[in-house]
Protein backbone atom coordinates (compact mmCIF):
# COMPACT_ATOMS: atom_id res chain seq x y z
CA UNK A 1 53.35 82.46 169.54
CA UNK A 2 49.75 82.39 167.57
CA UNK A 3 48.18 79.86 166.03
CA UNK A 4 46.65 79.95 162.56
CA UNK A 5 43.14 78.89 163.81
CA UNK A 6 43.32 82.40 166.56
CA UNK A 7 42.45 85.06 164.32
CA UNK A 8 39.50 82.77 162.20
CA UNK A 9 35.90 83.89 163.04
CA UNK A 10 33.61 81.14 162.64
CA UNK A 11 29.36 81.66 162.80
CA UNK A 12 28.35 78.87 160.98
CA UNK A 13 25.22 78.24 162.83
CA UNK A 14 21.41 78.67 161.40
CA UNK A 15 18.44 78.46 163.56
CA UNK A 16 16.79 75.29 161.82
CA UNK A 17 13.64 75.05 162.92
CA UNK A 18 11.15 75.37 166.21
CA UNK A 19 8.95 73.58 167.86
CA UNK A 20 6.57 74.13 170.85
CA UNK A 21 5.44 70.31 171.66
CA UNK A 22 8.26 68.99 173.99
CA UNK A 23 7.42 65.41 172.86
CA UNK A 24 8.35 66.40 169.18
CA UNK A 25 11.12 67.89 170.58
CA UNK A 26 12.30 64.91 172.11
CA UNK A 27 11.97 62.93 168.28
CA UNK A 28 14.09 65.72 166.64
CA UNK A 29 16.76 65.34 169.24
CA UNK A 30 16.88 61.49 168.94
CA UNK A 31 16.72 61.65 165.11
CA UNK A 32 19.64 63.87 165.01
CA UNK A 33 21.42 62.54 167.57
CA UNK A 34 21.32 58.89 165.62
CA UNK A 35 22.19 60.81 162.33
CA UNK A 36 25.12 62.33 163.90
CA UNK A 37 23.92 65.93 163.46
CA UNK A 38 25.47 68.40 165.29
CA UNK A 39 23.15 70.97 167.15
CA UNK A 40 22.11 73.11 170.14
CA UNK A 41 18.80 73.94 171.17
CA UNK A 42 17.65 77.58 171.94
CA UNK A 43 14.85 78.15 174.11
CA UNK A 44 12.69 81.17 173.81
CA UNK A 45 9.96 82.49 176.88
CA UNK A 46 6.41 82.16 176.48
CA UNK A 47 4.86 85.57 176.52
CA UNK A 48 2.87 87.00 179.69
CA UNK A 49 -0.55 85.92 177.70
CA UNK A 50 0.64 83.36 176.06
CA UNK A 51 -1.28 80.23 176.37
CA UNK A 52 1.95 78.10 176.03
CA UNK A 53 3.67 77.03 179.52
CA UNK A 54 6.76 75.82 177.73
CA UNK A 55 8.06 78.15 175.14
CA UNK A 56 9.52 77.58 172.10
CA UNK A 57 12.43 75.51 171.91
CA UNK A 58 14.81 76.51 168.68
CA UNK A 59 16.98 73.64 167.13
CA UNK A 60 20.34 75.54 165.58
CA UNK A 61 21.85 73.14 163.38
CA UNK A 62 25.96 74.12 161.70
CA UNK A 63 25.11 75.09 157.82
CA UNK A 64 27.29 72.35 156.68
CA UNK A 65 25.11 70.31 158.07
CA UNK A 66 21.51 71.39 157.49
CA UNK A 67 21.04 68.34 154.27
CA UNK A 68 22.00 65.89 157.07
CA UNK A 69 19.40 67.26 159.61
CA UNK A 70 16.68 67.46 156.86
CA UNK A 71 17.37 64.18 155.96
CA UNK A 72 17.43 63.21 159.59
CA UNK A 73 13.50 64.35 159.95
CA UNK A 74 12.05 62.48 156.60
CA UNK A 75 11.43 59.31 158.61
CA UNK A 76 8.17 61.92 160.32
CA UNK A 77 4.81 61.46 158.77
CA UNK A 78 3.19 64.64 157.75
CA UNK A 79 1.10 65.06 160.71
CA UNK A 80 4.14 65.29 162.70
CA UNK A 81 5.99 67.60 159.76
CA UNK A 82 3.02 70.01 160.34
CA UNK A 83 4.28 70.61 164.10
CA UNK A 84 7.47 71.86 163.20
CA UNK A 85 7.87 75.39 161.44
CA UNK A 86 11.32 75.56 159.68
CA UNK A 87 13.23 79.06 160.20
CA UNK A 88 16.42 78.39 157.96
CA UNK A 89 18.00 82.48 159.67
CA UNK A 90 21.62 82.56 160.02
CA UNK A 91 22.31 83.83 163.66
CA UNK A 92 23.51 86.90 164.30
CA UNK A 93 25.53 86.44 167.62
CA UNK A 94 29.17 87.74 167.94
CA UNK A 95 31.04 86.46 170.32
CA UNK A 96 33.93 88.64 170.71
């Protein structure tokens, strides 16, 4: 027997925003985390001449909750704001 929820696709997700300073990453996961946002993080290679050891790390955030998330990050000054470039892409992963 099938259930109703079998036959739903579901891609809700958006890649939010990126950053490449792991200690702003660790702000946007605790300000998220205490707003109850729901998200995973991506991470993306540095290049072979890239000056970056880290990469960039990709917050994806569900689209019903991207106001929650933005509202999350407001408590930042600006100088912090200007580490973080905002992507707002739908993903394009499928699943199955």
């Amino acid at each position: 027997m099938e259930t109703a929820y079998q036959k739903v696709k579901v891609h809700n997700e958006l890649e939010w925003c990126q950053v490449t300073d792991l200690g702003m990453k660790e702000r946007i996961e605790k300000l998220l985390l205490k707003n109850r946002v729901s998200y995973y993080v991506k991470w993306e290679k540095p290049g072979f001449f890239s000056r970056d050891k880290f990469g960039t790390c990709i917050f994806c955030v569900n689209q019903l909750q991207k106001e929650a998330a933005e509202e999350a990050i407001q408590s930042l000054v600006d100088d912090e704001k200007g580490k973080i470039k905002f992507i707002n892409r739908k993903l394009n992963n499928d699943f199955y």
